[in-house]
PDB file of N, CA and C in Angstrom:
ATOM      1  N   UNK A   1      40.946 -10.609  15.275  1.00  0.00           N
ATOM      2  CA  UNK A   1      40.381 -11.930  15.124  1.00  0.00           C
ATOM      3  C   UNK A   1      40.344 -12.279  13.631  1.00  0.00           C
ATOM      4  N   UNK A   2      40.853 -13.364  13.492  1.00  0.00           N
ATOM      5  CA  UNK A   2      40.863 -14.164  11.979  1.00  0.00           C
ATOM      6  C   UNK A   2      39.477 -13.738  11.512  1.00  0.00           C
ATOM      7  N   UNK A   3      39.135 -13.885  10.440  1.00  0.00           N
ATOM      8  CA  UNK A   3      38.138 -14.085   9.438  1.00  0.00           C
ATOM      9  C   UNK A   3      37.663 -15.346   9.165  1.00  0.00           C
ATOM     10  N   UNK A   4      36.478 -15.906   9.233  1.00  0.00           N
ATOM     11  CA  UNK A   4      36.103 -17.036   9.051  1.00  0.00           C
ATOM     12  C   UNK A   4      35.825 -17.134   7.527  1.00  0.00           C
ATOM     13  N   UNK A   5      36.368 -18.452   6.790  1.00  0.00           N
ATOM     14  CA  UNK A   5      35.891 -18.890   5.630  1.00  0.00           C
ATOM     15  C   UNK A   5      35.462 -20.285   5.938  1.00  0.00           C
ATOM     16  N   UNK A   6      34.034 -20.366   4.727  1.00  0.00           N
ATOM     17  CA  UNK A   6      33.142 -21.306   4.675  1.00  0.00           C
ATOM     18  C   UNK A   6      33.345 -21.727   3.087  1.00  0.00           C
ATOM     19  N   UNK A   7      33.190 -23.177   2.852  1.00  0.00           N
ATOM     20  CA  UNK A   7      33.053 -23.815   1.902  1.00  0.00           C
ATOM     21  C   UNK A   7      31.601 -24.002   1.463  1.00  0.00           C
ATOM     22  N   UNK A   8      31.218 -24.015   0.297  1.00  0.00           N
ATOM     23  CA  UNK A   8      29.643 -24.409   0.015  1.00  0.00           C
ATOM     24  C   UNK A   8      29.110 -24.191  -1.270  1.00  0.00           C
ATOM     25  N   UNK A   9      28.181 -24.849  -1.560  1.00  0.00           N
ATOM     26  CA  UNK A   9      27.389 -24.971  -3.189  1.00  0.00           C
ATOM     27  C   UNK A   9      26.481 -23.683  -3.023  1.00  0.00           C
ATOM     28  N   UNK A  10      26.458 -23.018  -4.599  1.00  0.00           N
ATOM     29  CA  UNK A  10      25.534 -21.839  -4.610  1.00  0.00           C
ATOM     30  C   UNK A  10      24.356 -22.810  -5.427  1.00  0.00           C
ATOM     31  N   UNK A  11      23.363 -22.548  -4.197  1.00  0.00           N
ATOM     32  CA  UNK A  11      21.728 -22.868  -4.834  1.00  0.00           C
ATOM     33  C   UNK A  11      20.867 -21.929  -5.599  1.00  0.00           C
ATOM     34  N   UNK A  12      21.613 -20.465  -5.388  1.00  0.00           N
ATOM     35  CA  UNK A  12      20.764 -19.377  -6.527  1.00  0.00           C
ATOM     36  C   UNK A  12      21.298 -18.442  -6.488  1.00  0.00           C
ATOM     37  N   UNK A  13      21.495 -17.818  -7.981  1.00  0.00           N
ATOM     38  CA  UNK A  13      21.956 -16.674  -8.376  1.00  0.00           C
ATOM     39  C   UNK A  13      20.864 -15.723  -9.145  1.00  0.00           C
ATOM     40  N   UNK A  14      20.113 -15.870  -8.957  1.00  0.00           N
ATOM     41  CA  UNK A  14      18.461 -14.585  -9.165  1.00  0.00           C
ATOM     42  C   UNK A  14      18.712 -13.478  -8.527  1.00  0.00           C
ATOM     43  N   UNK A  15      19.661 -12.667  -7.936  1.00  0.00           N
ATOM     44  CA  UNK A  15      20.051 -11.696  -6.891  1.00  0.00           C
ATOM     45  C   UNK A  15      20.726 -10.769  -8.009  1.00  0.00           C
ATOM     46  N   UNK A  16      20.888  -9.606  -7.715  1.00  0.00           N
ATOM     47  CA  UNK A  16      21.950  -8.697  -8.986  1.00  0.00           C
ATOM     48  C   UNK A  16      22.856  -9.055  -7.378  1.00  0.00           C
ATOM     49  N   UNK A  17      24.054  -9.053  -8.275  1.00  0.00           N
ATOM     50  CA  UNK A  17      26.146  -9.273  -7.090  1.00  0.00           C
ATOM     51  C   UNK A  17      25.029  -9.781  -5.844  1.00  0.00           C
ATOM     52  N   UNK A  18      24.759 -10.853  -5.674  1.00  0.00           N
ATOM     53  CA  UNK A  18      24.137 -11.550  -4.650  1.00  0.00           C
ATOM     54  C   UNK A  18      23.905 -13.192  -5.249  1.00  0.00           C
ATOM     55  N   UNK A  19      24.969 -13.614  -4.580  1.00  0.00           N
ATOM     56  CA  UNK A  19      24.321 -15.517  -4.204  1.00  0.00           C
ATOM     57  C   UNK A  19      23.959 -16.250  -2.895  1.00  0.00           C
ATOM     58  N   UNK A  20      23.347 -17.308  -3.181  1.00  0.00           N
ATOM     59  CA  UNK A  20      22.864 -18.102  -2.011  1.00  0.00           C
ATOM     60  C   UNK A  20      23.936 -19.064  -1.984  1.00  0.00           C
ATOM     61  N   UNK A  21      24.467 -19.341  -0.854  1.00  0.00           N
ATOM     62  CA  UNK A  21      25.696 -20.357  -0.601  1.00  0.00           C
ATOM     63  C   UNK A  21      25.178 -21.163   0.517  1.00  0.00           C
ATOM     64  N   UNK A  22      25.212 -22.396   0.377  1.00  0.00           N
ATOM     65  CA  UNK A  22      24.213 -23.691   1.160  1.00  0.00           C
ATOM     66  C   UNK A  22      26.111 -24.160   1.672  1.00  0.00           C
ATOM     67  N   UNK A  23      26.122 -24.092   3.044  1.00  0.00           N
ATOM     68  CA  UNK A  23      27.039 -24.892   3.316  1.00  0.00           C
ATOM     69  C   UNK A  23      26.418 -25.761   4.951  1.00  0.00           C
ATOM     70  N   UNK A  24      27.305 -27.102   4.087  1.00  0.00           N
ATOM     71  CA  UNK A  24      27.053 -28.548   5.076  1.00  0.00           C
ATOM     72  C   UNK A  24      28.268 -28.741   6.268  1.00  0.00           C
ATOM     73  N   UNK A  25      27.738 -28.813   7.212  1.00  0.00           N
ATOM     74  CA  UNK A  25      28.417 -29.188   8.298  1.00  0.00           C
ATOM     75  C   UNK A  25      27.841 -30.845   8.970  1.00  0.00           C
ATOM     76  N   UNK A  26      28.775 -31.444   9.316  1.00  0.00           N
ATOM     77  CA  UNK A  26      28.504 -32.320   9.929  1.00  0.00           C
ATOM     78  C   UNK A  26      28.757 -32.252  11.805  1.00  0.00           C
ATOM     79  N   UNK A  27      27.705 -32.948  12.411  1.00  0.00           N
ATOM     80  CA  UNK A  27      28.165 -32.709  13.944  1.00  0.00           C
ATOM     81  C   UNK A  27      27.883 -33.724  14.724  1.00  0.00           C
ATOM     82  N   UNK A  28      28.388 -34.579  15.862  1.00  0.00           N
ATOM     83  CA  UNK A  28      27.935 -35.544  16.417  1.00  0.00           C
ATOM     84  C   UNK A  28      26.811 -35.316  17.482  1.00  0.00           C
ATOM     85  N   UNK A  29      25.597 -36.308  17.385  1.00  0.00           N
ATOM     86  CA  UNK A  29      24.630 -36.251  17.806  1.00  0.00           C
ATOM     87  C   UNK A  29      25.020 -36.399  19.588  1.00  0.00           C
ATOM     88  N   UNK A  30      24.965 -35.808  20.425  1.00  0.00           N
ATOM     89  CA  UNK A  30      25.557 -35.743  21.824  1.00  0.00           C
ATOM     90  C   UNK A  30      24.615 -37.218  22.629  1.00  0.00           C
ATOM     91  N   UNK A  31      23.644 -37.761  22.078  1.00  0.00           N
ATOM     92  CA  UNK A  31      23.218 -38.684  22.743  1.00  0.00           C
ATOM     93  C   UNK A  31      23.362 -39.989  21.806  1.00  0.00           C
ATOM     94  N   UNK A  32      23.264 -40.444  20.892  1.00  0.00           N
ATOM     95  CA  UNK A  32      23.172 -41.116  20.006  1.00  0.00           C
ATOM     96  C   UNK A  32      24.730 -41.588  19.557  1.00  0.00           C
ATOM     97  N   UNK A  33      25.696 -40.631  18.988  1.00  0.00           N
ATOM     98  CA  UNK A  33      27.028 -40.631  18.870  1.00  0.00           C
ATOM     99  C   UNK A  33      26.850 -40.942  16.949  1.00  0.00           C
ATOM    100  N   UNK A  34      25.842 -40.533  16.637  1.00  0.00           N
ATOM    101  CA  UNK A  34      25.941 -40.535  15.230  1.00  0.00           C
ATOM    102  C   UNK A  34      26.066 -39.046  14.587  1.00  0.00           C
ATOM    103  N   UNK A  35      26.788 -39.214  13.264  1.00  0.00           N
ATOM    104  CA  UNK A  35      27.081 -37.586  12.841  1.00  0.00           C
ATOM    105  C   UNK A  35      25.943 -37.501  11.920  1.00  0.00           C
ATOM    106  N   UNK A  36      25.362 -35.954  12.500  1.00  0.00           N
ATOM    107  CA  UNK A  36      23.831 -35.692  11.515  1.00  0.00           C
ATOM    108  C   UNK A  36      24.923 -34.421  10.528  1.00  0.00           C
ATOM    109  N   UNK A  37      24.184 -34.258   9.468  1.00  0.00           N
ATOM    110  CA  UNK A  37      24.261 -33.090   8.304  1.00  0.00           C
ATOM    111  C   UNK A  37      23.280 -32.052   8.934  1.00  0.00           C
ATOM    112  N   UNK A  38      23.937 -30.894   9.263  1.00  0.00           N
ATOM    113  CA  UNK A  38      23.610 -29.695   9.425  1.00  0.00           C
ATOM    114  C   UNK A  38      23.618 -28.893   8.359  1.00  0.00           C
ATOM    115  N   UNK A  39      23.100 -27.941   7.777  1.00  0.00           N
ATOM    116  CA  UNK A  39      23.237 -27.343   6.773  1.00  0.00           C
ATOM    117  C   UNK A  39      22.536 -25.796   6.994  1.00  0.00           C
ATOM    118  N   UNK A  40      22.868 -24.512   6.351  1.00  0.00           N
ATOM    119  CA  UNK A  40      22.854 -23.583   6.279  1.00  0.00           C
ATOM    120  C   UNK A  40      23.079 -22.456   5.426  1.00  0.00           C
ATOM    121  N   UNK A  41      21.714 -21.569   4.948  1.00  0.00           N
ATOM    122  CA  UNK A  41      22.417 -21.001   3.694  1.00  0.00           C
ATOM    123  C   UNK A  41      22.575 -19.401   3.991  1.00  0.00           C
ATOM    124  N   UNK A  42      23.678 -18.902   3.247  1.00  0.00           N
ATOM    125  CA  UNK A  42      24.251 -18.113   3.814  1.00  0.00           C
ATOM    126  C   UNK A  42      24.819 -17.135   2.169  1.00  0.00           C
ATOM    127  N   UNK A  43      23.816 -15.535   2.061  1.00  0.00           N
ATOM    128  CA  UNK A  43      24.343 -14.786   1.397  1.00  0.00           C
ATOM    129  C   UNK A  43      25.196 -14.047   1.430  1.00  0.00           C
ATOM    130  N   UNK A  44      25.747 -14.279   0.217  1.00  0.00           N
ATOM    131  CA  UNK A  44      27.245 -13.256  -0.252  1.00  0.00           C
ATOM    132  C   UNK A  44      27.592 -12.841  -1.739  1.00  0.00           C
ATOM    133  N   UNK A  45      28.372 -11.703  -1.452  1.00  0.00           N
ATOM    134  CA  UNK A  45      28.374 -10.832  -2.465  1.00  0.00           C
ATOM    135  C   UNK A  45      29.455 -11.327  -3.567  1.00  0.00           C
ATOM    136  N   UNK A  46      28.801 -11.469  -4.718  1.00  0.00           N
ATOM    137  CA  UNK A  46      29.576 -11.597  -5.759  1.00  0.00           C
ATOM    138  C   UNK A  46      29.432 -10.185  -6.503  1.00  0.00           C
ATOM    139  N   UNK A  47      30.483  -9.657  -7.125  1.00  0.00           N
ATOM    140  CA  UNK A  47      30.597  -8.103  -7.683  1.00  0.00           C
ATOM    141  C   UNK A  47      30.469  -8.751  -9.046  1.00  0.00           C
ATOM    142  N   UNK A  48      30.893  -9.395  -9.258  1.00  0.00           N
ATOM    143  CA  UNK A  48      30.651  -9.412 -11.146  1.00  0.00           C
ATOM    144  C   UNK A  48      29.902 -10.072 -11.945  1.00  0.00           C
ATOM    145  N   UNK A  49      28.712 -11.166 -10.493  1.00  0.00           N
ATOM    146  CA  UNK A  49      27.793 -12.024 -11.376  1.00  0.00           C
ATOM    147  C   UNK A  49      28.700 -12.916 -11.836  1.00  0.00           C
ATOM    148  N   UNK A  50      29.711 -13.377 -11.740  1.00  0.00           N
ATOM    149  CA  UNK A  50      30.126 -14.691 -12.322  1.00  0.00           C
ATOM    150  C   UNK A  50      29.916 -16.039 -11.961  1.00  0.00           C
ATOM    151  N   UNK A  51      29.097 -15.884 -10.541  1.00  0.00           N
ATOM    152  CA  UNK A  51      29.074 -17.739 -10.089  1.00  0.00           C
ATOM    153  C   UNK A  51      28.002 -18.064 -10.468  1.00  0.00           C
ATOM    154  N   UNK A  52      27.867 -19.436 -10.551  1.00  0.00           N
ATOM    155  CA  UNK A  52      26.165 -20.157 -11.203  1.00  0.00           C
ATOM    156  C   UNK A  52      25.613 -21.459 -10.296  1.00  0.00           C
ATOM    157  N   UNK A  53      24.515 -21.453 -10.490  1.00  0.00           N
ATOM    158  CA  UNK A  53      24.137 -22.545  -9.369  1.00  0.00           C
ATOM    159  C   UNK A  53      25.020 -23.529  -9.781  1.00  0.00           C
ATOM    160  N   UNK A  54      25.125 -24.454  -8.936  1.00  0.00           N
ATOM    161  CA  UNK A  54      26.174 -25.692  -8.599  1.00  0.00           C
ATOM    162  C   UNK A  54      27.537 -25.420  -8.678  1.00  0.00           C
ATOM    163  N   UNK A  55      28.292 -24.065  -8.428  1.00  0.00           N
ATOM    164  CA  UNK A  55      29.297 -24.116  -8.322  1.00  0.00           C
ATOM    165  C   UNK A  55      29.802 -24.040  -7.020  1.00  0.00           C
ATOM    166  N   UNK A  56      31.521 -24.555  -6.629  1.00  0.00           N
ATOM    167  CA  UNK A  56      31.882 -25.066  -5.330  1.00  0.00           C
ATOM    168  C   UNK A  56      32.486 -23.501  -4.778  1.00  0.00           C
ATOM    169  N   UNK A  57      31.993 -22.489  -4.091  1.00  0.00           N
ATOM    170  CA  UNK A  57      33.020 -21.503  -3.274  1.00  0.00           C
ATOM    171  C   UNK A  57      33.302 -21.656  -2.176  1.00  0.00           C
ATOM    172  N   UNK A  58      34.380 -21.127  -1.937  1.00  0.00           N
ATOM    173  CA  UNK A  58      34.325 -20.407  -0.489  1.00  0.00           C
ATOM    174  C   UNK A  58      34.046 -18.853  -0.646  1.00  0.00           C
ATOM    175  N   UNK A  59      33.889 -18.570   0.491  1.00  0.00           N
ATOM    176  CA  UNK A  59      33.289 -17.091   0.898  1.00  0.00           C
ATOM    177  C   UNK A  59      33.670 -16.848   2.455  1.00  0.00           C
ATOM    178  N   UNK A  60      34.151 -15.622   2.288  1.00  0.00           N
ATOM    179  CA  UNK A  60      35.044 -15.300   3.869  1.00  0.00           C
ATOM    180  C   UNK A  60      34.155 -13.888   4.646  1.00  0.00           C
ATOM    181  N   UNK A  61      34.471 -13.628   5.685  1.00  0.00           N
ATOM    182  CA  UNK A  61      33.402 -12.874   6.223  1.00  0.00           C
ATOM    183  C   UNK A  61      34.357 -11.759   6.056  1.00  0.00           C
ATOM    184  N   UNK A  62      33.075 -10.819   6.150  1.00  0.00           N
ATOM    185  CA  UNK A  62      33.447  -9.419   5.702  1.00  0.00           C
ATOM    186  C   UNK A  62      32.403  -8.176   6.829  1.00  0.00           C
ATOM    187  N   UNK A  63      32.559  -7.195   6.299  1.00  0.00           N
ATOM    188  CA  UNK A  63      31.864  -6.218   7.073  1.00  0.00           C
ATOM    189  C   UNK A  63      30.355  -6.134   6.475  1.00  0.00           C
ATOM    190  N   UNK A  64      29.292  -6.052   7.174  1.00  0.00           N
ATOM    191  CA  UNK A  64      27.608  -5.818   6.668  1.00  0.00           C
ATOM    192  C   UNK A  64      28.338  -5.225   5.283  1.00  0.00           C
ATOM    193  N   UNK A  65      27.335  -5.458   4.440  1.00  0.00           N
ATOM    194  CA  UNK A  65      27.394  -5.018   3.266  1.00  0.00           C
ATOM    195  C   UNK A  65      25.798  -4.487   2.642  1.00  0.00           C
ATOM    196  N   UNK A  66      24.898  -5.218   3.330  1.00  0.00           N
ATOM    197  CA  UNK A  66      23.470  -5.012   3.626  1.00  0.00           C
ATOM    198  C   UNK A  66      23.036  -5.742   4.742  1.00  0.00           C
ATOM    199  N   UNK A  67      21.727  -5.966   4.709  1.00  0.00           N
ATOM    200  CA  UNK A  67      20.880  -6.294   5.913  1.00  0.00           C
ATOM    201  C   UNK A  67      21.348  -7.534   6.340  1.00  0.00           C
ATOM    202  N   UNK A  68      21.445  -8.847   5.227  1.00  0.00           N
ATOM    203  CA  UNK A  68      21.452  -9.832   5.514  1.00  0.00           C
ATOM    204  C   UNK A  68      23.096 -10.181   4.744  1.00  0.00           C
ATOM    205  N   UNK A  69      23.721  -9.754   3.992  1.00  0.00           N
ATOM    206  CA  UNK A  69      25.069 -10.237   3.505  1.00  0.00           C
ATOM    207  C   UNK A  69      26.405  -9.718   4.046  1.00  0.00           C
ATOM    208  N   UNK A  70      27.014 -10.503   5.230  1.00  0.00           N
ATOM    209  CA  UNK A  70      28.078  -9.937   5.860  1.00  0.00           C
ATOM    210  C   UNK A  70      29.232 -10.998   5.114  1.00  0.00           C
ATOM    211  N   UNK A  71      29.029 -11.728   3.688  1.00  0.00           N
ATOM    212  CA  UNK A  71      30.367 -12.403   3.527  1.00  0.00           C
ATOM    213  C   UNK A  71      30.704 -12.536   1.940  1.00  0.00           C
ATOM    214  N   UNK A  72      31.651 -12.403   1.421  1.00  0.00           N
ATOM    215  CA  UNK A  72      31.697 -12.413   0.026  1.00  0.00           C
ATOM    216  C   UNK A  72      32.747 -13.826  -0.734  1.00  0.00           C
ATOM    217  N   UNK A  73      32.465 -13.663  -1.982  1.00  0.00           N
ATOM    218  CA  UNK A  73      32.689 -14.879  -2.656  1.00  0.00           C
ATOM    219  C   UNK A  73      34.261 -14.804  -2.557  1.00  0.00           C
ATOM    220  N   UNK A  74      35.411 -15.979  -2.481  1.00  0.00           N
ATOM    221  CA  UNK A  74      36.543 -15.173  -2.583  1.00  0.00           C
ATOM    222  C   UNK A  74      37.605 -16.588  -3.375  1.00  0.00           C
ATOM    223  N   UNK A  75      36.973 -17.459  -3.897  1.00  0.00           N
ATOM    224  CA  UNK A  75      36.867 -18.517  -4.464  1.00  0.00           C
ATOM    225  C   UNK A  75      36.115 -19.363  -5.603  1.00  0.00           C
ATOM    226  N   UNK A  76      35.673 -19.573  -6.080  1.00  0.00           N
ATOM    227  CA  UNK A  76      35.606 -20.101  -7.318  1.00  0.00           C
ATOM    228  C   UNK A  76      35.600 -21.337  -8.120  1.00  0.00           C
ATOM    229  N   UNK A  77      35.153 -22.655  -8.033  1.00  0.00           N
ATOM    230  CA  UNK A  77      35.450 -23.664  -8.581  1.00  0.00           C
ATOM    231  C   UNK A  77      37.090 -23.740  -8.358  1.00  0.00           C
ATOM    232  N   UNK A  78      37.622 -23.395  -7.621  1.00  0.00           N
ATOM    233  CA  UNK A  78      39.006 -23.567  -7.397  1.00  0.00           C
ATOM    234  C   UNK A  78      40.316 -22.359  -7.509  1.00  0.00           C
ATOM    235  N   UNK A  79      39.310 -21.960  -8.535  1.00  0.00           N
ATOM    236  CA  UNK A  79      40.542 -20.717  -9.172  1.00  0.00           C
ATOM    237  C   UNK A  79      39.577 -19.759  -7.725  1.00  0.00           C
ATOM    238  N   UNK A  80      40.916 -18.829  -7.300  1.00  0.00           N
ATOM    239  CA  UNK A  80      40.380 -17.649  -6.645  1.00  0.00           C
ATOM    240  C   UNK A  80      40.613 -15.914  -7.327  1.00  0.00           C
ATOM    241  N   UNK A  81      39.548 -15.455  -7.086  1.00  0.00           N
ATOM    242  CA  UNK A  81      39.380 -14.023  -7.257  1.00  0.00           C
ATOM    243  C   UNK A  81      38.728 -13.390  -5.866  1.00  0.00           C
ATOM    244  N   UNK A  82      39.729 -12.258  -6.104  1.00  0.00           N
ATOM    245  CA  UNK A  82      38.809 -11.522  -4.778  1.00  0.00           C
ATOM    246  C   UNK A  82      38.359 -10.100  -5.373  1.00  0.00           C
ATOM    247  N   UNK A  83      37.105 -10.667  -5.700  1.00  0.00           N
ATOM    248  CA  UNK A  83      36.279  -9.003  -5.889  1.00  0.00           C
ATOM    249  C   UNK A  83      36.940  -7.756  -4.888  1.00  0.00           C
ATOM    250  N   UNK A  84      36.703  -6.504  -5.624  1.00  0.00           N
ATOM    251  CA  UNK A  84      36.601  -5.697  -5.157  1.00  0.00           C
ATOM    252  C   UNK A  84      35.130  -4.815  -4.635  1.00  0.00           C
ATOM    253  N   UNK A  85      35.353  -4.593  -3.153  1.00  0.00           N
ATOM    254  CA  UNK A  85      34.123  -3.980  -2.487  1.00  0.00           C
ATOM    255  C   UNK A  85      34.400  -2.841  -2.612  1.00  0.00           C
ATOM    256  N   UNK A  86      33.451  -1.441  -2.746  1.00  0.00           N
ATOM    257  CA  UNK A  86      33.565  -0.645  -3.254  1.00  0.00           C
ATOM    258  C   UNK A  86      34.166  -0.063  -2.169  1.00  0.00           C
ATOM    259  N   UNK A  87      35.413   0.940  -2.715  1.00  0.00           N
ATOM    260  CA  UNK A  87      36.228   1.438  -1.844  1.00  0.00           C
ATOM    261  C   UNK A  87      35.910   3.030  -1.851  1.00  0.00           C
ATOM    262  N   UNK A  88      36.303   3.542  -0.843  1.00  0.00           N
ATOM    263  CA  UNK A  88      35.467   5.132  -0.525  1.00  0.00           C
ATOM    264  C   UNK A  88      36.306   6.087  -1.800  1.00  0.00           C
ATOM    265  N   UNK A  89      35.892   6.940  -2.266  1.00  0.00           N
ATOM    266  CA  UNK A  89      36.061   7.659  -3.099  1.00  0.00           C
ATOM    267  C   UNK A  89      37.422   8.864  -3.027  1.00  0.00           C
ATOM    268  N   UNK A  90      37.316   8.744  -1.569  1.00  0.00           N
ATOM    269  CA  UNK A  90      38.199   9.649  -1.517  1.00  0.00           C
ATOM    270  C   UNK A  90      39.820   9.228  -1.332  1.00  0.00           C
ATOM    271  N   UNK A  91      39.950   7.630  -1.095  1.00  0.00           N
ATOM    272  CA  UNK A  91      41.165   7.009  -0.955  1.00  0.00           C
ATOM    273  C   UNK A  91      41.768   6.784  -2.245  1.00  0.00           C
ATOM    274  N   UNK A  92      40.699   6.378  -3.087  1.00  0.00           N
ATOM    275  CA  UNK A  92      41.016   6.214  -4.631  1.00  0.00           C
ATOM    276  C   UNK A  92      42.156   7.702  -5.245  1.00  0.00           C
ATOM    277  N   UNK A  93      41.378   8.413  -4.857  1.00  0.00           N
ATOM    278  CA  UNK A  93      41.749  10.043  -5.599  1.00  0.00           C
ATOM    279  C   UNK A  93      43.285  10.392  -4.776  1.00  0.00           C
ATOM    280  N   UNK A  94      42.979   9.880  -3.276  1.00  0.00           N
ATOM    281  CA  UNK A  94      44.575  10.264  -2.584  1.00  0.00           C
ATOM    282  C   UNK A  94      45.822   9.170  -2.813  1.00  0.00           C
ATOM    283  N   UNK A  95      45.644   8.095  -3.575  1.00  0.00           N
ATOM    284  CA  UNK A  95      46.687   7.394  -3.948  1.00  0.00           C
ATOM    285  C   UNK A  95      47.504   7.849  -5.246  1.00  0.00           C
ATOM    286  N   UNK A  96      48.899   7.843  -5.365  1.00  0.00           N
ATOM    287  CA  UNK A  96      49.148   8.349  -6.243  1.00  0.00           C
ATOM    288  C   UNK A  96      49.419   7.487  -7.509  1.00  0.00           C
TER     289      UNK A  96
END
């Protein structure tokens, strides 16, 4: 199954490699037929501390990483970087 990526503004970076990512969805009201703003905030791992509040990411889902952060930053005001999640120790040493 694909990986879901989400678009969204970071509202706080007070976290060590942890931001808050606020993303807006819009949805039609099933009785009314008007579209309401849904919204939802949703932590993910930044490894190097580089994003700052009001910047635009995406962030794609990933495996638990802790309790509450299953998705990491993988985007950037446009430019993309994809952090590295820490990889097991012993794959590092068996590559040549």
């Amino acid at each position: 199954m694909p990986r879901r990526v989400l678009t969204g503004r970071v509202t706080s970076d007070k976290m060590d490699k942890t931001v808050t990512v606020l993303v807006d969805r819009r949805v039609m009201h099933p009785i009314y037929k008007k579209f309401i703003r849904r919204s939802k905030n949703y932590a993910a791992h930044d490894e190097h501390n580089v994003c700052q509040v009001g910047d635009k990411v995406r962030i794609e889902e990933c495996r638990p990483i802790s309790k509450r952060k299953t998705w990491i930053v993988i985007e950037r005001n446009g430019a993309s970087f994809v952090p590295q999640v820490a990889a097991p120790a012993a794959a590092v040493e068996a590559s040549p």
